[in-house]
Protein backbone atom coordinates (compact mmCIF):
# COMPACT_ATOMS: atom_id res chain seq x y z
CA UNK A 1 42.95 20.23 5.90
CA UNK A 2 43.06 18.71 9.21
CA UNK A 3 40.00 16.32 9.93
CA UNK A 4 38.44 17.93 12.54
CA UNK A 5 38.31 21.02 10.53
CA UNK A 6 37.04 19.38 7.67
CA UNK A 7 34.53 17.82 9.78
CA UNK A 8 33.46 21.20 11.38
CA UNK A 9 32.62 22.42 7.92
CA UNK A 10 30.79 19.86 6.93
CA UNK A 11 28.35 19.95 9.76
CA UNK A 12 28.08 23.90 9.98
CA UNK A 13 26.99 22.86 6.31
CA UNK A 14 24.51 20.78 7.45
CA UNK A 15 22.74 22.77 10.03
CA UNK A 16 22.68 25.72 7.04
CA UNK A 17 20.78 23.34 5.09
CA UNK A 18 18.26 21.96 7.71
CA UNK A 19 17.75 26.33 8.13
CA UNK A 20 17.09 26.80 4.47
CA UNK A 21 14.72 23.35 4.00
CA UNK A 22 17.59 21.63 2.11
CA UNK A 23 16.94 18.55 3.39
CA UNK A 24 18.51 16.09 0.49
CA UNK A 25 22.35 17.55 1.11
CA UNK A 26 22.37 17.06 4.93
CA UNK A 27 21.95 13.24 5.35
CA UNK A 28 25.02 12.93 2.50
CA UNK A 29 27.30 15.27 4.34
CA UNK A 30 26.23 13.86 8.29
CA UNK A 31 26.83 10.41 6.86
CA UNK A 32 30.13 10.95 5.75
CA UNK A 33 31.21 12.43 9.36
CA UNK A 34 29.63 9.58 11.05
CA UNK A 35 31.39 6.94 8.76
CA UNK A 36 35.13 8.66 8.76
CA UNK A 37 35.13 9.40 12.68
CA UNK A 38 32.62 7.86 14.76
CA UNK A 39 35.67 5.53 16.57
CA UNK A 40 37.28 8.49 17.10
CA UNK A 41 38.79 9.23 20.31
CA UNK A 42 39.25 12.97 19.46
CA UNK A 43 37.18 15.03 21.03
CA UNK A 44 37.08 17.52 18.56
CA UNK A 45 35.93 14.84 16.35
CA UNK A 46 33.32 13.24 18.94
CA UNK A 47 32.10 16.14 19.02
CA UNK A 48 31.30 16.47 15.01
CA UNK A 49 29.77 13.42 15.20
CA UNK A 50 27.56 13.90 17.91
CA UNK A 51 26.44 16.76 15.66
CA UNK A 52 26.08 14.53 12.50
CA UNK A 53 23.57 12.40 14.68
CA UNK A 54 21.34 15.59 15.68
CA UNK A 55 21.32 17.06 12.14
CA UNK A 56 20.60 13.71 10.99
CA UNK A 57 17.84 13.10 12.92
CA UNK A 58 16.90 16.86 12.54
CA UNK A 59 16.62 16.31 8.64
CA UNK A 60 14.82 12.85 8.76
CA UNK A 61 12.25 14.61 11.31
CA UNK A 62 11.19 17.19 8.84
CA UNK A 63 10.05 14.03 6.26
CA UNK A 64 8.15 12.60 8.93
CA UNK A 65 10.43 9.85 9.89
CA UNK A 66 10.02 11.06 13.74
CA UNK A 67 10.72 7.59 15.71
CA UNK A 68 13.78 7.15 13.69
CA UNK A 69 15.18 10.54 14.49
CA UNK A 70 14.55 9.58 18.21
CA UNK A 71 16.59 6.69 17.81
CA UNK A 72 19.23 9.13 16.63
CA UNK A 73 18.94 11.73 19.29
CA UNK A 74 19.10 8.31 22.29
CA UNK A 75 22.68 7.58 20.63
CA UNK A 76 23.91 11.32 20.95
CA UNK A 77 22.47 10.86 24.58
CA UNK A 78 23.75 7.62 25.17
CA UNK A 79 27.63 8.05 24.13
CA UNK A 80 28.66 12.16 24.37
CA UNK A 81 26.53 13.65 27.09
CA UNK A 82 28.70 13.98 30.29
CA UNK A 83 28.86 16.54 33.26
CA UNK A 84 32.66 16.41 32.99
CA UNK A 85 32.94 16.43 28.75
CA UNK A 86 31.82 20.18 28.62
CA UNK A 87 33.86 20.17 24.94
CA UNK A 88 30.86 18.21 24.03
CA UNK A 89 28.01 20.00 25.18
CA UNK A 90 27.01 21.70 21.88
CA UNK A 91 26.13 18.38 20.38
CA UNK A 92 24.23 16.95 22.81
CA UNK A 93 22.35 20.58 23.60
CA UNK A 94 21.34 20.60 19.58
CA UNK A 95 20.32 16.86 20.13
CA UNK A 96 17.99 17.49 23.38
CA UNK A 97 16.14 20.66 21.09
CA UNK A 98 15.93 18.38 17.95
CA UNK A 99 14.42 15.94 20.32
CA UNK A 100 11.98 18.16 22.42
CA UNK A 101 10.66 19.88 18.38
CA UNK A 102 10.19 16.63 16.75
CA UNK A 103 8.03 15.08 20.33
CA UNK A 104 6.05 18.60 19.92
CA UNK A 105 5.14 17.17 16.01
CA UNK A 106 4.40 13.74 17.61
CA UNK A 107 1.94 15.44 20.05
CA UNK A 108 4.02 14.04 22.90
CA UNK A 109 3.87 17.65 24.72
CA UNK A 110 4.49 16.48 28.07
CA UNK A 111 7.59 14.45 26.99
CA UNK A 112 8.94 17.20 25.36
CA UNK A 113 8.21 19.82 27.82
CA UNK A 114 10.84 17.39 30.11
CA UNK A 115 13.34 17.49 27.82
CA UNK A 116 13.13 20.84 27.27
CA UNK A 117 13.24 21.23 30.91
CA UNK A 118 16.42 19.07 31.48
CA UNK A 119 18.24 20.61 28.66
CA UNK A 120 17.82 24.03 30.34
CA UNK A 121 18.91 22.93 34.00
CA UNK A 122 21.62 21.34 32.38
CA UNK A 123 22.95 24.27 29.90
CA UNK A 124 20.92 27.54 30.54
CA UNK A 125 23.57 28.69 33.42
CA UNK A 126 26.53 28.33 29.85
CA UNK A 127 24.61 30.05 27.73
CA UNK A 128 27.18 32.80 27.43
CA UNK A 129 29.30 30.12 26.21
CA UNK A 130 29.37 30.67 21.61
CA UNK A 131 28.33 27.21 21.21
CA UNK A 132 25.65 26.89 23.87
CA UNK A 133 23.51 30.30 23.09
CA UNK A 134 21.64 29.37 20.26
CA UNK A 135 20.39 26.18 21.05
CA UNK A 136 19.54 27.40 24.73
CA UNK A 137 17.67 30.58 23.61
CA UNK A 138 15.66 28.06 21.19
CA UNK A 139 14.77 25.82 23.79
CA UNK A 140 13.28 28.96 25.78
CA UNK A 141 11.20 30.13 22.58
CA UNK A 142 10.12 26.12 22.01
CA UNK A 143 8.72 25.80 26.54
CA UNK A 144 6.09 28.61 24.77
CA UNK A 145 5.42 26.46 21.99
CA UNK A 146 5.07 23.94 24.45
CA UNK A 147 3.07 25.60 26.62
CA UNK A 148 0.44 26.71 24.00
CA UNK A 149 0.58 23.26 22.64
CA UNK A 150 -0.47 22.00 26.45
CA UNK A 151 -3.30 24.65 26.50
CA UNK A 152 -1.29 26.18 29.40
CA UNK A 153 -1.90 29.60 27.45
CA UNK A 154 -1.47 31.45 30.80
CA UNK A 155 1.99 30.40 31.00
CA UNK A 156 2.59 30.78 27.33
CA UNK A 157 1.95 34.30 27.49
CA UNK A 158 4.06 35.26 30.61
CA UNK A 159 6.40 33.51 28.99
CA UNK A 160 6.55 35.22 25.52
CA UNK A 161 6.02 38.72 27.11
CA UNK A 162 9.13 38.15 29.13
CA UNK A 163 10.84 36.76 26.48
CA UNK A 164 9.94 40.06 24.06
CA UNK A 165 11.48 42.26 26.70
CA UNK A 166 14.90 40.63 26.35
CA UNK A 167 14.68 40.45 22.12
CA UNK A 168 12.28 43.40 20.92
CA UNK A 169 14.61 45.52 19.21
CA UNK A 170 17.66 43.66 18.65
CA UNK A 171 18.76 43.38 15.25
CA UNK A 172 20.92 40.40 15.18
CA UNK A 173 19.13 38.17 12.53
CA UNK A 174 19.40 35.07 15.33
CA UNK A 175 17.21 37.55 17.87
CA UNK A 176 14.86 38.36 15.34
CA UNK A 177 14.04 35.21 14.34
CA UNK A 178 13.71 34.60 18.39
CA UNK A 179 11.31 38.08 18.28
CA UNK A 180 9.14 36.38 15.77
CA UNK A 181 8.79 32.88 17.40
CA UNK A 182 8.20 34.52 21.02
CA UNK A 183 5.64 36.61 18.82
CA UNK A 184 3.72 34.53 17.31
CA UNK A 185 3.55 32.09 20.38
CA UNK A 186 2.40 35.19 22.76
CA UNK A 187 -0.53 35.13 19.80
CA UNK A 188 -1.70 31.63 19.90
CA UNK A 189 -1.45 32.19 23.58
CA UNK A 190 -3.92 35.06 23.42
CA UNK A 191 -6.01 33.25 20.80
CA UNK A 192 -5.96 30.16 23.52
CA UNK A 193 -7.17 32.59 26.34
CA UNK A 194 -10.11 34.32 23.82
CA UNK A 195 -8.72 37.59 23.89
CA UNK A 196 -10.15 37.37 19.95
CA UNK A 197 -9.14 41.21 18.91
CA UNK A 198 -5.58 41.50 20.98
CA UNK A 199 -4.97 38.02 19.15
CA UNK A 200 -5.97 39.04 15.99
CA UNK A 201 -3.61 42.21 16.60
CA UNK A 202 -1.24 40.03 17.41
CA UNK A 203 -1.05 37.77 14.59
CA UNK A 204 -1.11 41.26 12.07
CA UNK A 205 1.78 42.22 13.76
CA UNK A 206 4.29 39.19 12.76
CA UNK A 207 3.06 39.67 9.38
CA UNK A 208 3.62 43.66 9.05
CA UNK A 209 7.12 43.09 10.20
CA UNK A 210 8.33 40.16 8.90
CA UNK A 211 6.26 39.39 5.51
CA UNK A 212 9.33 40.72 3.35
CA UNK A 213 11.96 38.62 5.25
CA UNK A 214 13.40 36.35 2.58
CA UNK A 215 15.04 33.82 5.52
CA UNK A 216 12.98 30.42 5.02
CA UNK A 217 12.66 29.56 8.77
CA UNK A 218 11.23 33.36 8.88
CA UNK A 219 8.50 32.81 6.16
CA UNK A 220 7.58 29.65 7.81
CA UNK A 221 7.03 32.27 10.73
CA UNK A 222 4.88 34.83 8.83
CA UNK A 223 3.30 31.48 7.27
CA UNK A 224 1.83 30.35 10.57
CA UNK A 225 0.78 33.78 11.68
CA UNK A 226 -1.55 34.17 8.83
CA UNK A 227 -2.96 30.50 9.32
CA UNK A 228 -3.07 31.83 13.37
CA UNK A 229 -5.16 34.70 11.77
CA UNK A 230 -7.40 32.65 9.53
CA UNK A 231 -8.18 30.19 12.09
CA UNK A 232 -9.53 32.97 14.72
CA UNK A 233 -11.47 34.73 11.86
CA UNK A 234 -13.52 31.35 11.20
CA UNK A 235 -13.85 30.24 14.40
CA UNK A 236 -15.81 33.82 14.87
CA UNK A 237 -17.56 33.26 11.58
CA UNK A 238 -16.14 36.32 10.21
CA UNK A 239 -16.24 35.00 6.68
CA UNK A 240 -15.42 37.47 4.54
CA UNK A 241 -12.32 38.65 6.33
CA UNK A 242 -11.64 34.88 6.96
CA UNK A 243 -11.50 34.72 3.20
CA UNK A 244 -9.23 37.54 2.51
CA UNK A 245 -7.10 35.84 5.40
CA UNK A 246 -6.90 32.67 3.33
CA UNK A 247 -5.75 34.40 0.38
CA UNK A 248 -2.54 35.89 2.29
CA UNK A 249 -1.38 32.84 2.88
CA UNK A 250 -1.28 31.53 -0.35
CA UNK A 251 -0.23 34.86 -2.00
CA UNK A 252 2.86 34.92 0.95
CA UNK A 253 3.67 31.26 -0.13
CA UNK A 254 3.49 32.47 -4.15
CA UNK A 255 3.65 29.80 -6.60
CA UNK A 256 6.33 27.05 -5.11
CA UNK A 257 5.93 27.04 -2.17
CA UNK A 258 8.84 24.75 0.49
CA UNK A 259 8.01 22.20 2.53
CA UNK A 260 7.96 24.04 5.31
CA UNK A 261 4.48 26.44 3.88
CA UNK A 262 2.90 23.39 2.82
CA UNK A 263 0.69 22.77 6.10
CA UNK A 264 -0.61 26.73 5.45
CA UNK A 265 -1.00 26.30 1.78
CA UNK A 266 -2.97 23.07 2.28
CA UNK A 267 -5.20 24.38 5.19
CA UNK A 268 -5.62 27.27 2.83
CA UNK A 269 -6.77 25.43 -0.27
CA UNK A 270 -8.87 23.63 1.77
CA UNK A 271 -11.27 26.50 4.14
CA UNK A 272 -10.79 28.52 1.04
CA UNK A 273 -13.08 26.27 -1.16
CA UNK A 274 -15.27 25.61 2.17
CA UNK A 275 -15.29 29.51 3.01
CA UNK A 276 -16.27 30.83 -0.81
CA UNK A 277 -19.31 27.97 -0.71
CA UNK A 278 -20.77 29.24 2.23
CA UNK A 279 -20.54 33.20 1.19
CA UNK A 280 -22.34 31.58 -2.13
CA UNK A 281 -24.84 29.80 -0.27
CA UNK A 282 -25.33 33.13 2.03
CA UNK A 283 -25.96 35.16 -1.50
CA UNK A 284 -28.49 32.47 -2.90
CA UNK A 285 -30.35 33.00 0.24
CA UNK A 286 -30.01 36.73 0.60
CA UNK A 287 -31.57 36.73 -3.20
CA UNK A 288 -34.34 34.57 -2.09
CA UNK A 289 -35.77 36.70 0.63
CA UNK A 290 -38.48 38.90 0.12
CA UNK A 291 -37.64 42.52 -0.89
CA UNK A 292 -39.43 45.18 1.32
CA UNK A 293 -42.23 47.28 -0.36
């Protein structure tokens, strides 16, 4: 098998393990590319490499490791990106989106809303191109995340409403995962803007449709809805619903749940035990009160 081929596979490998949540085989397999071929002058091969560095940086991201997966996104900046090396585009688009998701976790949302910005002036016109579209649509579902995340909720939801006119309906499994993320940011925008009941509505919605999807990155989806959904219902004090809320998340996670439901399952535990004390403590006093004669 020629090199370049072999190195293809291994990194279409890795970037189906970072989508499943299989964290421990992608740092073996980008390794191994960036040993073999990283003095290549092949630009088929630069180009797996560049790759190896994004999915590397990807996978160390997601176990919290976030300034030494920008280290890792720099080099793929540093060596491959030129205006004139279009065969190497794909890897440095995939490293600017690693980059701009992992400053989002940091809480950096200005510095990622840049590079999120630069990545589309720089690609967005190619994104007919095989290689470019999916990191480019990606980048356009992660400006709402970024937006919401900036409390720019106005902007968020202009931006996921346009966003739902181009996807709604599609059923390519790439544009419905892009449905669901433009979804569930046009509900946190509406939840941002306290439009409580079209944001509830909102949140339902990514659950109705997508709580049977099997895909892990879609789960995580449906995962953060129903937090989206809890969190409005106790912020109104609604504490029975907000209760019943709760226990959708966990019952969607079921009993192991990936890494990637942790943060609901957690947050669910947690308001769960705080929720059912106060509904106790609303009982106790309910039984105290005087009884009408």
């Amino acid at each position: 098998m020629p090199p370049e081929v072999e190195a293809k596979e291994k990194m279409d490998r890795a970037r189906a393990c970072i989508r499943a949540g299989e964290l421990e085989e992608v740092i073996p397999l980008c390794d191994e590319v960036y040993r073999r071929f990283t003095l290549s002058k092949v630009p088929a091969l630069q180009l797996q490499v560049a790759r190896a560095l994004g999915h590397r940086g990807a996978a160390i991201s997601e176990q919290g490791m976030f300034n030494e997966a920008l280290v890792h996104f720099d080099e793929v900046e540093r060596r491959f990106w030129s205006p004139r090396r279009p065969e190497l585009w794909e890897g440095v688009a995939w490293g600017m989106l690693y980059r701009a998701r992992v400053l989002l976790e940091m809480d950096r949302e200005d510095m990622s809303s840049n590079w999120l910005e630069r990545m589309l002036s720089r690609f967005k016109a190619f994104a007919q191109r095989p290689d470019l579209r999916i990191p480019v649509e990606m980048a356009r579902t992660a400006v709402v995340a970024a937006h919401n995340q900036g409390q720019r909720f106005e902007e968020a939801l202009s931006q996921s409403e346009a966003l739902l006119k181009e996807y709604d309906g599609s059923t390519e499994p790439f544009l419905v995962e892009q449905t669901a993320s433009a979804m569930l940011g046009r509900a946190i925008a509406l939840q941002g803007l306290g439009h409580v009941d079209e944001a509830l509505e909102a949140f339902d919605e990514v659950d109705v449709r997508y709580c049977e999807d099997t895909d892990p990155r879609m789960r995580a989806l449906v995962s953060t809805a129903l937090m989206g959904r809890a969190l409005v219902l106790l912020r109104e004090e609604f504490l029975p619903e907000a209760l019943g809320a709760l226990d959708a998340i966990l019952e969607h996670a079921g009993p192991n749940p990936g890494r990637r439901l942790l943060e609901p399952v957690n947050f669910a535990k947690f308001h769960r035990e705080v929720v059912e004390r106060e509904l106790q403590l609303e009982r106790e006093r309910a039984a105290r009160r005087p009884k009408p004669r």
